[in-house]
Protein backbone atom coordinates (compact mmCIF):
# COMPACT_ATOMS: atom_id res chain seq x y z
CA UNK A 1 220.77 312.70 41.52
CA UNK A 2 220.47 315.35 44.22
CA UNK A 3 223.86 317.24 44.67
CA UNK A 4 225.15 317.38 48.72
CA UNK A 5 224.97 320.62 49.13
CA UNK A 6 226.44 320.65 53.18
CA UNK A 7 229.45 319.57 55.18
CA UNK A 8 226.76 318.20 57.45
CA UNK A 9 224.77 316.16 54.68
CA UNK A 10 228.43 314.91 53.30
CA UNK A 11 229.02 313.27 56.33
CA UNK A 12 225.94 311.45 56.56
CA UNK A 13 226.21 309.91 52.60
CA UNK A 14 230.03 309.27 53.43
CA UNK A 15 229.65 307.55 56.74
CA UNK A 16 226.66 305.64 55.18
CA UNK A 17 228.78 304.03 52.77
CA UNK A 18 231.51 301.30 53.03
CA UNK A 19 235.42 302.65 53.49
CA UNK A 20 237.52 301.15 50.42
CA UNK A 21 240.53 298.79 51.33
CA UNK A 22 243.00 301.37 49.37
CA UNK A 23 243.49 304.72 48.28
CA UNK A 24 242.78 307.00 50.78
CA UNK A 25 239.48 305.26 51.59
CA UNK A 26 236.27 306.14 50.46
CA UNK A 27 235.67 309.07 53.01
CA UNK A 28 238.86 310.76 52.10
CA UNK A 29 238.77 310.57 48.37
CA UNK A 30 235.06 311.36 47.99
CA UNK A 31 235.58 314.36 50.86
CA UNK A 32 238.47 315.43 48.22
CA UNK A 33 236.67 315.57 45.46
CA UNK A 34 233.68 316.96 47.40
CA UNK A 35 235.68 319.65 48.74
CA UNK A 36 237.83 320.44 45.40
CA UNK A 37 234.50 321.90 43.93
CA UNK A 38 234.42 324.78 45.60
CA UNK A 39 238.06 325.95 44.22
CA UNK A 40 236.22 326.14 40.99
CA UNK A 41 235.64 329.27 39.15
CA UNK A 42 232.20 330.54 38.60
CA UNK A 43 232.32 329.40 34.67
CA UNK A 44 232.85 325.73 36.04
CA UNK A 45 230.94 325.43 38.92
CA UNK A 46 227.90 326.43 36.88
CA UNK A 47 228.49 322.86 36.03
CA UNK A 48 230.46 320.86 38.68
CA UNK A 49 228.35 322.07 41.56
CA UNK A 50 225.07 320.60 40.67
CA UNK A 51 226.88 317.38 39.81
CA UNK A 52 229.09 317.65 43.12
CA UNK A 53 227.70 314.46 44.52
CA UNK A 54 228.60 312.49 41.26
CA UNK A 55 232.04 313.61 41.84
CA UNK A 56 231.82 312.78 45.81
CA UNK A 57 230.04 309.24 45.05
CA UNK A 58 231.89 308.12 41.86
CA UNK A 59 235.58 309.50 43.55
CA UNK A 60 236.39 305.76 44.52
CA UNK A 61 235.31 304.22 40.57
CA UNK A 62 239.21 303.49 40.37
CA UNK A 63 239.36 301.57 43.49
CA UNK A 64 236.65 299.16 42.25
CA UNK A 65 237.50 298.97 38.88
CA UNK A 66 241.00 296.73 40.79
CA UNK A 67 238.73 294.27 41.82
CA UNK A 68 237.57 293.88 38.18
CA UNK A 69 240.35 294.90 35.99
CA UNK A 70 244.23 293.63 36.70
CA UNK A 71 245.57 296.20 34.82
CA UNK A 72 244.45 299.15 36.88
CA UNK A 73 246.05 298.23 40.23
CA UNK A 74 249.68 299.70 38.99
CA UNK A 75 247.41 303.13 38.36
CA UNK A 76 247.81 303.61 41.78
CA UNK A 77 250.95 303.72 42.87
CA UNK A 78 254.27 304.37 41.58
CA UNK A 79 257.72 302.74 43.88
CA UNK A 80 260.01 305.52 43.84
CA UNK A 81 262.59 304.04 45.85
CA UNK A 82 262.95 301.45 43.04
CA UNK A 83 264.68 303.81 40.87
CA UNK A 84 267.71 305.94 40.98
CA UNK A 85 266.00 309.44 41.52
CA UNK A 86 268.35 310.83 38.65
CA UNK A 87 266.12 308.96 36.66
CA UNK A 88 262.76 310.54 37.15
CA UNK A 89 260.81 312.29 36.51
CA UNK A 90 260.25 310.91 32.91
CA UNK A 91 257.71 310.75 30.28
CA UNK A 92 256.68 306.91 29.54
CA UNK A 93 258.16 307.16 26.49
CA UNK A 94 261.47 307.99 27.85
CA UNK A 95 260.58 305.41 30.67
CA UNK A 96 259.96 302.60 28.59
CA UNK A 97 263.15 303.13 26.40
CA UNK A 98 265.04 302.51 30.09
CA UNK A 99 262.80 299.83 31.60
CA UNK A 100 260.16 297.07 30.23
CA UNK A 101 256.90 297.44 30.25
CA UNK A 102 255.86 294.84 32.62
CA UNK A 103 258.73 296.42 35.34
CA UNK A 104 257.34 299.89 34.97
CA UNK A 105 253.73 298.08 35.59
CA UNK A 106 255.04 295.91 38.49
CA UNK A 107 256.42 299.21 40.39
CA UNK A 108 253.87 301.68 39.36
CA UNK A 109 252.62 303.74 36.60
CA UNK A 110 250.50 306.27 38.87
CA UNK A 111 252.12 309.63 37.36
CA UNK A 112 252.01 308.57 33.80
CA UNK A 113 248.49 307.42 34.27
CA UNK A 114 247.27 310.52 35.86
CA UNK A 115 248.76 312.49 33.19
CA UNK A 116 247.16 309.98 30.86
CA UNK A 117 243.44 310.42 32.38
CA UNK A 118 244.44 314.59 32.54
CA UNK A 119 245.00 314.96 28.33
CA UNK A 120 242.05 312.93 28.48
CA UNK A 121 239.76 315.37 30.35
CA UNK A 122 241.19 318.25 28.34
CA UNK A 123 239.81 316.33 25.33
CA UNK A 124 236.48 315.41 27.09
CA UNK A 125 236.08 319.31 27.32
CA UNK A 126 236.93 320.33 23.96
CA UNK A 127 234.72 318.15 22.61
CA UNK A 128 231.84 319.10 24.85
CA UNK A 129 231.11 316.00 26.56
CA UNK A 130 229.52 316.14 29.80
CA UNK A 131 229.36 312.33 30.59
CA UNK A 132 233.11 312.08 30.10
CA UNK A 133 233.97 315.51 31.64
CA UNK A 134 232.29 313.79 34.86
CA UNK A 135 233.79 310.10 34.90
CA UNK A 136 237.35 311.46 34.20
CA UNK A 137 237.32 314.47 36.71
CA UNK A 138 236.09 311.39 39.40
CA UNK A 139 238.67 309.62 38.10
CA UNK A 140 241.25 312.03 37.94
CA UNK A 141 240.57 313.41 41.24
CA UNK A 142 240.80 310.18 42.73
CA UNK A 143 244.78 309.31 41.22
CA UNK A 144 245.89 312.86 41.41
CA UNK A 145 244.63 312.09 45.38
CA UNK A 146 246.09 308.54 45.44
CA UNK A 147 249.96 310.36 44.22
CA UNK A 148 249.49 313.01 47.54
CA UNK A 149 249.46 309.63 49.81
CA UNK A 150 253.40 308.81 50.80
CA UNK A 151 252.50 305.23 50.58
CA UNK A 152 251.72 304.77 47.65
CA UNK A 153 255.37 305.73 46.46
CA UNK A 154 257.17 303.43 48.01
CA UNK A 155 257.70 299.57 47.84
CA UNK A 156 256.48 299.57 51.58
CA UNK A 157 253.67 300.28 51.01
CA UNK A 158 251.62 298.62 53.82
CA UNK A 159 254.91 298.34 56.54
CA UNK A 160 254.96 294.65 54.76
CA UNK A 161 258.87 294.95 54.83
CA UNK A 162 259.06 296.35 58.62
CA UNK A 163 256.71 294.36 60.86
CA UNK A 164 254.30 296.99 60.32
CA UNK A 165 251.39 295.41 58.58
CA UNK A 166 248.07 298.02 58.76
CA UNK A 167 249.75 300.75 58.51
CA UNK A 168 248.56 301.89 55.18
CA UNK A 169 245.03 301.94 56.55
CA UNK A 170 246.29 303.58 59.51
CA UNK A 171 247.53 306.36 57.65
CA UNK A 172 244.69 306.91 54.33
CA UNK A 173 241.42 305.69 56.33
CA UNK A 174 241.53 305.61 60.13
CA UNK A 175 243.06 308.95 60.59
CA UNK A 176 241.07 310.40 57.87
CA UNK A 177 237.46 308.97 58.82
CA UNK A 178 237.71 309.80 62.60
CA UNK A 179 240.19 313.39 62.58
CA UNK A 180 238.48 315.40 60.17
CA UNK A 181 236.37 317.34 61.79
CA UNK A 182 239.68 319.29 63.19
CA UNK A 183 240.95 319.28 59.92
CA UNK A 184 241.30 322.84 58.21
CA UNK A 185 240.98 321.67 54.50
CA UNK A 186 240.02 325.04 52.73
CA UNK A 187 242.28 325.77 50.08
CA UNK A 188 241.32 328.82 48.16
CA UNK A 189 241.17 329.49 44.33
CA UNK A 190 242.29 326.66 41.78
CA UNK A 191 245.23 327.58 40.33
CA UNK A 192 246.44 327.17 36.74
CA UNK A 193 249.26 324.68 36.58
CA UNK A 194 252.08 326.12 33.81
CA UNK A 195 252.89 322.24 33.32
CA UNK A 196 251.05 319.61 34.59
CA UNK A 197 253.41 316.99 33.79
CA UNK A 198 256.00 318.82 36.70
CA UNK A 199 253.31 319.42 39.15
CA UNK A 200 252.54 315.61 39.18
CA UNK A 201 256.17 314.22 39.45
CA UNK A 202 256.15 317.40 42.17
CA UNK A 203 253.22 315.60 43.75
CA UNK A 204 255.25 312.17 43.64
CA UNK A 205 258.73 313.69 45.22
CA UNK A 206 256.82 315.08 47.90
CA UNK A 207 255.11 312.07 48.65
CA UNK A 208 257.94 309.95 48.51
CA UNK A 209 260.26 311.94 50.64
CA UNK A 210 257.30 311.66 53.49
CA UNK A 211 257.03 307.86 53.31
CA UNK A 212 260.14 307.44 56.05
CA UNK A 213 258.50 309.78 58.91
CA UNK A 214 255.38 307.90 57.92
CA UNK A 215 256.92 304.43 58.79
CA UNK A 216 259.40 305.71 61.18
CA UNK A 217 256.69 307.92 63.28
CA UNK A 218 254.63 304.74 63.82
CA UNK A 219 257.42 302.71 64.97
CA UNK A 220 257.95 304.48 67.16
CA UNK A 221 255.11 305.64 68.62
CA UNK A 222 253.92 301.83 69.13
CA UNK A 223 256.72 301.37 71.45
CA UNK A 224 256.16 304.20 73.41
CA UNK A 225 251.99 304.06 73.60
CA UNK A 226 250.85 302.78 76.89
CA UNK A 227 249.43 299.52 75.30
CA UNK A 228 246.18 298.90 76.98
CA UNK A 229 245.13 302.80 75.41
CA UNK A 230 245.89 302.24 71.68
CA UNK A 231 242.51 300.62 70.94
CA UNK A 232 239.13 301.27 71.94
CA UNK A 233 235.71 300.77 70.67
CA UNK A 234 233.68 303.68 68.59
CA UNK A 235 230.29 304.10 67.37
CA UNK A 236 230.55 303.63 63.45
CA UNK A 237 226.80 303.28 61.76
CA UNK A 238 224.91 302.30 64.49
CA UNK A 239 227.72 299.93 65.16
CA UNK A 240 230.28 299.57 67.76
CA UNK A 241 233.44 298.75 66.17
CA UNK A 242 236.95 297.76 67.48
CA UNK A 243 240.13 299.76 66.05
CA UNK A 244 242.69 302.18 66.94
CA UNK A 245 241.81 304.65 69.88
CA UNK A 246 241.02 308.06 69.13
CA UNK A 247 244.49 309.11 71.14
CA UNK A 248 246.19 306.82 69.13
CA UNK A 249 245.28 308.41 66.33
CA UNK A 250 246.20 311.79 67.30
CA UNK A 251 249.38 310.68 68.96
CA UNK A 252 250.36 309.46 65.50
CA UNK A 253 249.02 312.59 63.58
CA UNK A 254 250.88 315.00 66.34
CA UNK A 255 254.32 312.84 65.79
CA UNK A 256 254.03 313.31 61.98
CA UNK A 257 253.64 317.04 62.36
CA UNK A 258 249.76 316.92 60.89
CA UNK A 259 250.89 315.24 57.90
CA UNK A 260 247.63 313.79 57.02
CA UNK A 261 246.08 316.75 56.85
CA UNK A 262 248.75 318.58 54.97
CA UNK A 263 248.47 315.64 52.45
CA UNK A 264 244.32 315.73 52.31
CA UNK A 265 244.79 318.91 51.82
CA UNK A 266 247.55 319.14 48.86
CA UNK A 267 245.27 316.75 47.44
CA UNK A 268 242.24 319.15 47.29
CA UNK A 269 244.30 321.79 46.24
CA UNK A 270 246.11 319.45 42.99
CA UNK A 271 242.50 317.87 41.85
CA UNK A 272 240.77 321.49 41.58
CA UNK A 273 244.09 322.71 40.20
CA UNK A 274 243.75 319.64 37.40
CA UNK A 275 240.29 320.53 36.77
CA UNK A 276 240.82 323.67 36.14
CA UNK A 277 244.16 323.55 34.36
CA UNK A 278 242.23 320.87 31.83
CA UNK A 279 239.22 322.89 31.48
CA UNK A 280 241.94 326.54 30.26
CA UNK A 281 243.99 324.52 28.00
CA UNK A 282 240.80 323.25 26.50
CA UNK A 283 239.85 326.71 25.75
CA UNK A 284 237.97 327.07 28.46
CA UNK A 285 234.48 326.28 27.07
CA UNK A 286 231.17 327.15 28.15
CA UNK A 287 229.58 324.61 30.24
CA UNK A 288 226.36 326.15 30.87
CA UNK A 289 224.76 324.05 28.75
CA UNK A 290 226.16 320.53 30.05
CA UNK A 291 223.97 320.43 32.88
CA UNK A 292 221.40 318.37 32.17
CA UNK A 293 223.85 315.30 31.53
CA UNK A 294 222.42 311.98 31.71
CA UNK A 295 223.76 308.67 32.32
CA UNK A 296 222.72 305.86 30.75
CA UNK A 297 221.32 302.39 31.68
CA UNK A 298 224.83 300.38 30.69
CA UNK A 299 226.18 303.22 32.96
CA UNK A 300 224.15 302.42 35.99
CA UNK A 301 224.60 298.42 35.43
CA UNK A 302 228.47 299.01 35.51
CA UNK A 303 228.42 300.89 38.81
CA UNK A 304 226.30 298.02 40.31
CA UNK A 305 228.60 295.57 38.54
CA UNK A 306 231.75 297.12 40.08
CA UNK A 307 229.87 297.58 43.86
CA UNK A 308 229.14 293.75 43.40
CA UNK A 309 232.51 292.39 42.69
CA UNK A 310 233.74 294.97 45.40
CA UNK A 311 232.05 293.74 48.14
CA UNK A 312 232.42 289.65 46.65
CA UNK A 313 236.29 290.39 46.72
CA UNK A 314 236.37 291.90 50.04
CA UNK A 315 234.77 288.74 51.75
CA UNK A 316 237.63 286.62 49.90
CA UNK A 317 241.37 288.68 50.67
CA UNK A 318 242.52 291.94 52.24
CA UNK A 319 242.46 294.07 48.99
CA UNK A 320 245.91 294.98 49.19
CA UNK A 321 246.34 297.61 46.57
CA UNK A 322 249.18 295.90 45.02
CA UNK A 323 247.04 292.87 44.21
């Protein structure tokens, strides 16, 4: 597996490949997990950058793993406004001593589970693992991503509750895909997190407080957009495709005060500030001799497995992320 070793030859393997129906969309998360490499210290990169285009092909595993697996769907999102805010942030211990089980499940588990998948890596790395060190830093970069969308904490999450169906696209894939080249998405050196478990209910707060410009910026901007200018036809592989206009899109990025790209770019920041945080309170192990990891056959029939039942699902429903 060659690693993608240019912004230019990024675009080309993301743009070549299907957007997901949730998350941020393939381009965004794989971009993020792409671009979180290069926070890295030198005593990581040694082995993150030559498996860089792991991490950018394998950042949207989650996302297919809903179309196999019921149980991960509530890994990606977590309905703050269902609770009183007194009562978070919690551990799922505490949690589950307050709610059931199958409540916490039905409104989200997203910060427990990243936190989950996070201990996880740090054990992946003590023990030297290089297969696991890769599958959970995809995976982990893709939920610690998922918790920087506003969306995704909030019970409306796709405008389902304000005649604003699409919007969650809107937001995590449209404005993504077709505004980042203006986007300014370097973020310096990782930083160690003091307590990981804060930073991701930080993460949440900050996400959740967002979701009511997110809604309310749209609503607004619908009524107000000449109507025969908000869509237009663009030049997606080799294919002319009918969406949102380009102005639209930066009409509803310029109302939210660049909010997408203050969000892509908190995410970059948290999943190389995961990373790293895992790979210190591991005891920051020498991974010079991890690189020549290899993936096995079973591992290569599951990835085809998952693409297959991906692209069977999407011809059947929407792929609501809720599902």
């Amino acid at each position: 597996m060659k690693p993608v070793h240019t912004i230019g030859g990024l675009c080309v393997l993301l743009l070549a490949l299907p957007l997901h129906l949730a998350g941020w969309g393939f381009f965004a998360h794989s971009y993020i997990n792409h671009q979180a490499v290069f926070s890295l210290p030198p005593e990581m990169l040694v082995f993150y950058k030559p498996y860089q285009s792991f991490l950018t092909e394998h950042a949207a595993d989650a996302d297919r793993r809903k179309f196999v697996l019921r149980s991960e769907a509530p890994k990606h999102y977590f309905d703050a406004d269902a609770y009183d805010p007194a009562a978070w942030p919690c551990s799922w211990q505490q949690a589950t001593l307050r709610w059931p089980p199958e409540t916490l499940r039905r409104q989200g588990i997203l910060p427990w589970n990243a936190l989950q998948v996070y201990n996880q890596l740090v054990s992946a790395f003590r023990q030297h693992d290089g297969q696991r060190i890769l599958k959970l830093s995809a995976d982990l970069g893709h939920y610690i991503a998922d918790a920087c969308v506003p969306l995704h904490t909030c019970s409306n999450y796709d405008g389902q509750f304000t005649g604003q169906h699409g919007i969650h696209a809107l937001w995590e894939t449209d404005i993504p895909e077709r505004l980042y080249p203006r986007f300014q998405l370097w973020v310096g050196k990782a930083e160690y997190l003091p307590h990981p478990a804060a930073t991701i209910w930080q993460i949440i707060q900050e996400s959740a407080r967002a979701a009511d410009t997110v809604l309310a910026a749209e609503q607004y901007l619908r009524s107000h957009f000449p109507r025969k200018q908000k869509y237009a036809y663009y030049l997606r592989n080799h294919t002319w495709v009918h969406s949102y206009s380009t102005a639209y899109l930066e009409a509803y990025e310029s109302l939210m005060h660049d909010m997408v790209e203050r969000r892509m770019r908190r995410a970059i920041e948290a999943v190389s500030a995961f990373w790293y945080t895992a790979w210190v309170n591991a005891g920051q192990p020498d991974l010079r001799n991890l690189t020549e990891v290899r993936f096995s056959h079973a591992d290569s029939l599951e990835w085809q497995a998952l693409q297959h039942f991906q692209w069977n699902a999407r011809k059947e429903r929407t792929g609501s992320f809720k599902e």
